[in-house]
Protein backbone atom coordinates (compact mmCIF):
# COMPACT_ATOMS: atom_id res chain seq x y z
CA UNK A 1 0.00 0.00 0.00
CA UNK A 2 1.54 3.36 -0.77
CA UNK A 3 -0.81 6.67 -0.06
CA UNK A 4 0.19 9.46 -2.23
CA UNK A 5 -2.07 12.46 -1.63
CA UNK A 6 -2.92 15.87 -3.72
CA UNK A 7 -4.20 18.49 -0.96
CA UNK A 8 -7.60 16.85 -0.20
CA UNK A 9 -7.59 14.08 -2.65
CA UNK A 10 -5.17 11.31 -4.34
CA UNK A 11 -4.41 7.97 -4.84
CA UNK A 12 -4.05 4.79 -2.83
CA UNK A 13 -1.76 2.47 -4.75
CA UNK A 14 -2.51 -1.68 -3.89
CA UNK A 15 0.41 -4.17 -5.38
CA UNK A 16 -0.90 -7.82 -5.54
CA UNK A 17 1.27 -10.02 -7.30
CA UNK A 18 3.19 -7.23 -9.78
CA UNK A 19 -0.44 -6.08 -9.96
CA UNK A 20 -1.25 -2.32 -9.32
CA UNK A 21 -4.76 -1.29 -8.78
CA UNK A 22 -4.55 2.53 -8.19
CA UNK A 23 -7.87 3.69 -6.37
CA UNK A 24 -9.16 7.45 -5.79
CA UNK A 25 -10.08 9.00 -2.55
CA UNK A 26 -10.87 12.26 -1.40
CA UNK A 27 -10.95 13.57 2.64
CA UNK A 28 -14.75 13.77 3.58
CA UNK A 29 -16.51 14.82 6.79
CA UNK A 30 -16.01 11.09 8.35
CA UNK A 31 -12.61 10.30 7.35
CA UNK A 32 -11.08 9.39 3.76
CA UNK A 33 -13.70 8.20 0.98
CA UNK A 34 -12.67 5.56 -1.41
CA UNK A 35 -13.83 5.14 -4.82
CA UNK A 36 -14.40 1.75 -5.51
CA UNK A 37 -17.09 2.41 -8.06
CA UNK A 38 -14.89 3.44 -10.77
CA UNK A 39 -12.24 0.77 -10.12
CA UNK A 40 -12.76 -1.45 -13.12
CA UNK A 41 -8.72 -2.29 -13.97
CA UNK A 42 -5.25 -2.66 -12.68
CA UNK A 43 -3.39 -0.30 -13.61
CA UNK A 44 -0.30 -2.72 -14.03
CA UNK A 45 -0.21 -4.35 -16.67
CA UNK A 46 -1.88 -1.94 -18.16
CA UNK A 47 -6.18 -2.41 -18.39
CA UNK A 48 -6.16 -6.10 -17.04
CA UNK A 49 -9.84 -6.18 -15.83
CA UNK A 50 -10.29 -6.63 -12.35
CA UNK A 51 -12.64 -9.30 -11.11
CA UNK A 52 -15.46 -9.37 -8.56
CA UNK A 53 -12.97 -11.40 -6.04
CA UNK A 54 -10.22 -8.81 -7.23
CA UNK A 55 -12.36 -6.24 -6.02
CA UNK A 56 -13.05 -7.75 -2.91
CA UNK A 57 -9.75 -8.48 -1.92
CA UNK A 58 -8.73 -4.78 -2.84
CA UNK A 59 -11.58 -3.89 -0.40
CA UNK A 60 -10.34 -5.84 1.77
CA UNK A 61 -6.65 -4.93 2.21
CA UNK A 62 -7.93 -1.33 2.16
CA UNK A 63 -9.75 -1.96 5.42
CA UNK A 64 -6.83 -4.01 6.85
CA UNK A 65 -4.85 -0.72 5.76
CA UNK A 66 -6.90 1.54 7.43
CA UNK A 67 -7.23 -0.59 10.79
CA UNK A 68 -3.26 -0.81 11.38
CA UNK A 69 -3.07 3.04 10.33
CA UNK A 70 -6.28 4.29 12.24
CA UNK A 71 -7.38 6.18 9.41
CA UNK A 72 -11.18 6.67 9.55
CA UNK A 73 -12.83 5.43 6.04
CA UNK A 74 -15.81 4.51 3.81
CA UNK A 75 -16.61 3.66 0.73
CA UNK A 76 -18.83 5.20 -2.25
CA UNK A 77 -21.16 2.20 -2.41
């Protein structure tokens, strides 16, 4: 997990496997929001279509993230 931020938005980058899937969040009112919605691909290697377990597990590992970090979240769905 690497968090790479742009004021009150930016990117949280997940590796699985030489596998990046590069999701959006933005700080909201309860903590940071995470845009799983739009997440369709991994970015690495390039537009390789992630699949409804891929998505979980990227879920997942962002809410394992956020428990060892304390970081408030939620999701757009």
């Amino acid at each position: 997990m690497h968090l790479k931020s742009h004021g009150r938005s930016g990117f949280l980058y997940i590796t699985d496997n030489g596998r990046i899937a590069e999701v959006e969040f933005e700080l909201g009112m309860n903590g940071l929001i995470f845009y799983l919605n739009s997440l369709t691909n991994w970015s690495l290697p390039t537009k390789q279509i992630l699949t409804v377990d891929d998505k979980q597990k990227v879920r997942n590992d962002i809410i394992n993230w956020a428990t060892k970090t304390k970081n408030a979240i939620e999701f757009d769905d």
